[in-house]
Protein backbone atom coordinates (compact mmCIF):
# COMPACT_ATOMS: atom_id res chain seq x y z
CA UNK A 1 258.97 246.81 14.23
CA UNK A 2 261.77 244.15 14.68
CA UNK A 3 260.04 243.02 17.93
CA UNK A 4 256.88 242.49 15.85
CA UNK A 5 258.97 240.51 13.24
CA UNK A 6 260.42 238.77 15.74
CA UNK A 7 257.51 237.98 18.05
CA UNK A 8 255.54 236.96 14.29
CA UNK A 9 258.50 234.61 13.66
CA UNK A 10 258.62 232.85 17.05
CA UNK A 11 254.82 232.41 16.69
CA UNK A 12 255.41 230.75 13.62
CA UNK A 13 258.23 228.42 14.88
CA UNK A 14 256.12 227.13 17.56
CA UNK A 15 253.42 226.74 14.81
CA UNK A 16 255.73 224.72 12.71
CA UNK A 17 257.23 222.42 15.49
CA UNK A 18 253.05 221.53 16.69
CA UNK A 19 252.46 220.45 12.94
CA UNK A 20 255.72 218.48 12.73
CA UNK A 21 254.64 216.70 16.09
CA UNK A 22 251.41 215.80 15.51
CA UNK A 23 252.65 214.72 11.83
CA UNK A 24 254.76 212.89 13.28
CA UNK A 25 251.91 211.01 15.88
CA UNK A 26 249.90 210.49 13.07
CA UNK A 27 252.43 208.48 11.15
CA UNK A 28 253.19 206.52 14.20
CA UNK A 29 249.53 205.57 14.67
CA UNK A 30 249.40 204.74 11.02
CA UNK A 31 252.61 202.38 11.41
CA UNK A 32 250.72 200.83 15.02
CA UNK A 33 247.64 200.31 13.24
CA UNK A 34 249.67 198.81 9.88
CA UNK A 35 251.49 196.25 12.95
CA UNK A 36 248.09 195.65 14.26
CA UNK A 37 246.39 194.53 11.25
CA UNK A 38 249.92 192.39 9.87
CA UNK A 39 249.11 190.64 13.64
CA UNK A 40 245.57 189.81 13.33
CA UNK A 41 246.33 188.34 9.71
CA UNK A 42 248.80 186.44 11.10
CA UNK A 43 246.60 185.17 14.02
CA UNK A 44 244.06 184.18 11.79
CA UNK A 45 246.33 182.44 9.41
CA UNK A 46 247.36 180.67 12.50
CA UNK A 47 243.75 179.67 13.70
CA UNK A 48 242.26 178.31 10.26
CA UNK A 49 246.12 176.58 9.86
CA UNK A 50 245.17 174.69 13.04
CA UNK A 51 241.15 174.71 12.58
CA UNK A 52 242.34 172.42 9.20
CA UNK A 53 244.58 170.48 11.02
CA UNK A 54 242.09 169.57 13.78
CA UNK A 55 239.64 168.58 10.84
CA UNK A 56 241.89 166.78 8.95
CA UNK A 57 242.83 164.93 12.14
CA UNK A 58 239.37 164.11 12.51
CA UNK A 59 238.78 163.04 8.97
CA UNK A 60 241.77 160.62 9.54
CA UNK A 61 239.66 159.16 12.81
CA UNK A 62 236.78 159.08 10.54
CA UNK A 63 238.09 156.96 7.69
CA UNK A 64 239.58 154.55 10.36
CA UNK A 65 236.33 154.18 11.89
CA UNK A 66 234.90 153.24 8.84
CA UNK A 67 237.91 151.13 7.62
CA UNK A 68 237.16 148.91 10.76
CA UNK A 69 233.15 148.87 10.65
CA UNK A 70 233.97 147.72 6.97
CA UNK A 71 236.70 144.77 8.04
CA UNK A 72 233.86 143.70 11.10
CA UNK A 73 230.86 143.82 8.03
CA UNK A 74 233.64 141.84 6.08
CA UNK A 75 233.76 139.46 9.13
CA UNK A 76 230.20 139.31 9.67
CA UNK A 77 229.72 138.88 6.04
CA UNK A 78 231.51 135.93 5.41
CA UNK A 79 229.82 134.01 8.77
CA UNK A 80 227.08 134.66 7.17
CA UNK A 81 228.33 133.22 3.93
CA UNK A 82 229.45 130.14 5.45
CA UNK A 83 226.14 130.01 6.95
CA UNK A 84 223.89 130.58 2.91
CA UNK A 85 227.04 128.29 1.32
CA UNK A 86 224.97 124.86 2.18
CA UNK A 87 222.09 126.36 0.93
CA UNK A 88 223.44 127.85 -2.70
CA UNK A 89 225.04 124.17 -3.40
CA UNK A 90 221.65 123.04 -4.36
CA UNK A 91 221.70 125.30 -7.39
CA UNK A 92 221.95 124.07 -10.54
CA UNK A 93 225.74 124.99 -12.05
CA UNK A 94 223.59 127.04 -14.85
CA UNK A 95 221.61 128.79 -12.59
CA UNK A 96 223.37 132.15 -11.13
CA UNK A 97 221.87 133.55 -7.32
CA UNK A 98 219.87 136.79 -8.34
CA UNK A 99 221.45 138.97 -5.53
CA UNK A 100 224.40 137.76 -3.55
CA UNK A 101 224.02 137.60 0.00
CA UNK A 102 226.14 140.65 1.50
CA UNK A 103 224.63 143.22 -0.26
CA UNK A 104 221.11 142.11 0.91
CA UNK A 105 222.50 141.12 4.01
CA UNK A 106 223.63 145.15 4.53
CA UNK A 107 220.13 146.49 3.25
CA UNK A 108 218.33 144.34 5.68
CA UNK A 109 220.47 146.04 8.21
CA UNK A 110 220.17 149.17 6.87
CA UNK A 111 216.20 148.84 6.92
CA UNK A 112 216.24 147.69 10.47
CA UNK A 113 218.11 150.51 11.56
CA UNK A 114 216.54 153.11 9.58
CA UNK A 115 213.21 152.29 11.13
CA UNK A 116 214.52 151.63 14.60
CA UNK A 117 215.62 155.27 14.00
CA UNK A 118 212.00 156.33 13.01
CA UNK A 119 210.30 154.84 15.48
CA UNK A 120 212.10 156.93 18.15
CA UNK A 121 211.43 160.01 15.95
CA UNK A 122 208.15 159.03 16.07
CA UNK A 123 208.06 158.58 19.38
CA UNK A 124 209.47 161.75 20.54
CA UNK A 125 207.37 163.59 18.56
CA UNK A 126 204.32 162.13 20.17
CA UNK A 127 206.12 162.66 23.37
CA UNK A 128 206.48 166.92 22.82
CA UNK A 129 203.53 168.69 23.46
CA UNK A 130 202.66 171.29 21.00
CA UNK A 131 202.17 173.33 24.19
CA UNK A 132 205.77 172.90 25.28
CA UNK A 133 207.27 175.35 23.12
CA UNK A 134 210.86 176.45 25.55
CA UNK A 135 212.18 173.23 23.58
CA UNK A 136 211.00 174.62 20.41
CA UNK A 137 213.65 177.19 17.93
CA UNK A 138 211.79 180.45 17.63
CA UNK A 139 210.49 180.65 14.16
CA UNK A 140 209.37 176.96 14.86
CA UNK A 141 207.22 177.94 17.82
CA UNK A 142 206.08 181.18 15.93
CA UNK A 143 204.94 179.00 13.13
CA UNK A 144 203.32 176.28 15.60
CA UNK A 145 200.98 179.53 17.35
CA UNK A 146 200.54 180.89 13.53
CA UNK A 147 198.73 177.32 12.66
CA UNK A 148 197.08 177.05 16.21
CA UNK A 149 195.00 180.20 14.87
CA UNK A 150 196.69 183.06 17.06
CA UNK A 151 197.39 186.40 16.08
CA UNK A 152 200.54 188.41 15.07
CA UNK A 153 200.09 190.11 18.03
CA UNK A 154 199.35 187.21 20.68
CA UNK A 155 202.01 185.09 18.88
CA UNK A 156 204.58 188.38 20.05
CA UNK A 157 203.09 188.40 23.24
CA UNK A 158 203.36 185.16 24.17
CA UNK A 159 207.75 184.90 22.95
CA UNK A 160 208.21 188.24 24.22
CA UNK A 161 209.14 189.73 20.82
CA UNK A 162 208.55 192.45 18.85
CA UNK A 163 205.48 192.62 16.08
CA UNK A 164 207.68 193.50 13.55
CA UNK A 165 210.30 190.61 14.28
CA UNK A 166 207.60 187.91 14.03
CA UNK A 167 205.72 189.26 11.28
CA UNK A 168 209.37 189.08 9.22
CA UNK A 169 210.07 186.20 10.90
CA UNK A 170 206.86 184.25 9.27
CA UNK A 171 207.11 186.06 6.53
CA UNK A 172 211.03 184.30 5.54
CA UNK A 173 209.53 181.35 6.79
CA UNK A 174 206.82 181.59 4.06
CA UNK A 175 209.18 182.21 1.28
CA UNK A 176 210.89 178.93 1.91
């Protein structure tokens, strides 16, 4: 009877010292993965600390751009002044210019670069064949075959995709 007891007891001490180790993994996996995750917040902080930095840097280029496109308009702007001054001294000393000459002077810019911009839209379009559609996003060239009169089906076929995909995919594109 006292080897039973004793046999019982040694199974039970081997028992007990298995629990305590794996207890004892577990709580070192849960300090690991506690490390791991104070790591990754720190590497994030790290990468939107220097993502900010980087666009702050390039706000800074930005606004100096802008500061010296201003001081060159400034330049341009008063040759251009000198140039209307001869022309304003034959007003009347009553009679007050409807529009002084920079402002105009930038629209008239603005216009001609506007539509210098358009016409090369313009231009490109008419360039792109609706046929051409490797250039073309996918829901754009799924909504090009849609109004060319194809199918669900042949509009899958022909961008290797699924039915389902393009059917949802016109179907968002529809909602907007």
């Amino acid at each position: 009877m006292t080897i039973f007891i004793l046999f019982i007891s040694i199974i039970v001490n081997v028992v007990t010292i298995f629990s305590i180790i794996i207890l004892y993994l577990r709580q070192n996996r849960f300090l690991q993965a506690e490390q791991n995750q104070t790591k990754a917040l720190k590497d994030m902080e790290e990468i939107f600390t220097s993502y900010l930095l980087e666009m702050k840097e390039e706000n800074d280029d930005f606004i100096k751009k802008v500061q010296s496109l201003y001081s060159k308009s400034n330049i341009n702007s008063s040759l251009i002044e000198k140039e209307i001054a001869p022309k304003t001294n034959t007003l009347n000393i009553n009679e007050q210019p409807s529009e002084p000459p920079l402002p105009s002077f930038i629209r008239n810019h603005a216009e001609k670069s506007y539509q210098k911009v358009m016409t090369k839209m313009d231009d490109q379009s008419k360039e792109t064949n609706p046929n051409d559609l490797a250039i073309l996003p996918l829901e754009d060239q799924a909504v090009l075959l849609q109004k060319e009169g194809h199918t669900i089906e042949q509009i899958a076929q022909k961008l290797h995709k699924g039915k389902t995909e393009i059917e949802l995919l016109l179907k968002f594109r529809q909602k907007m």
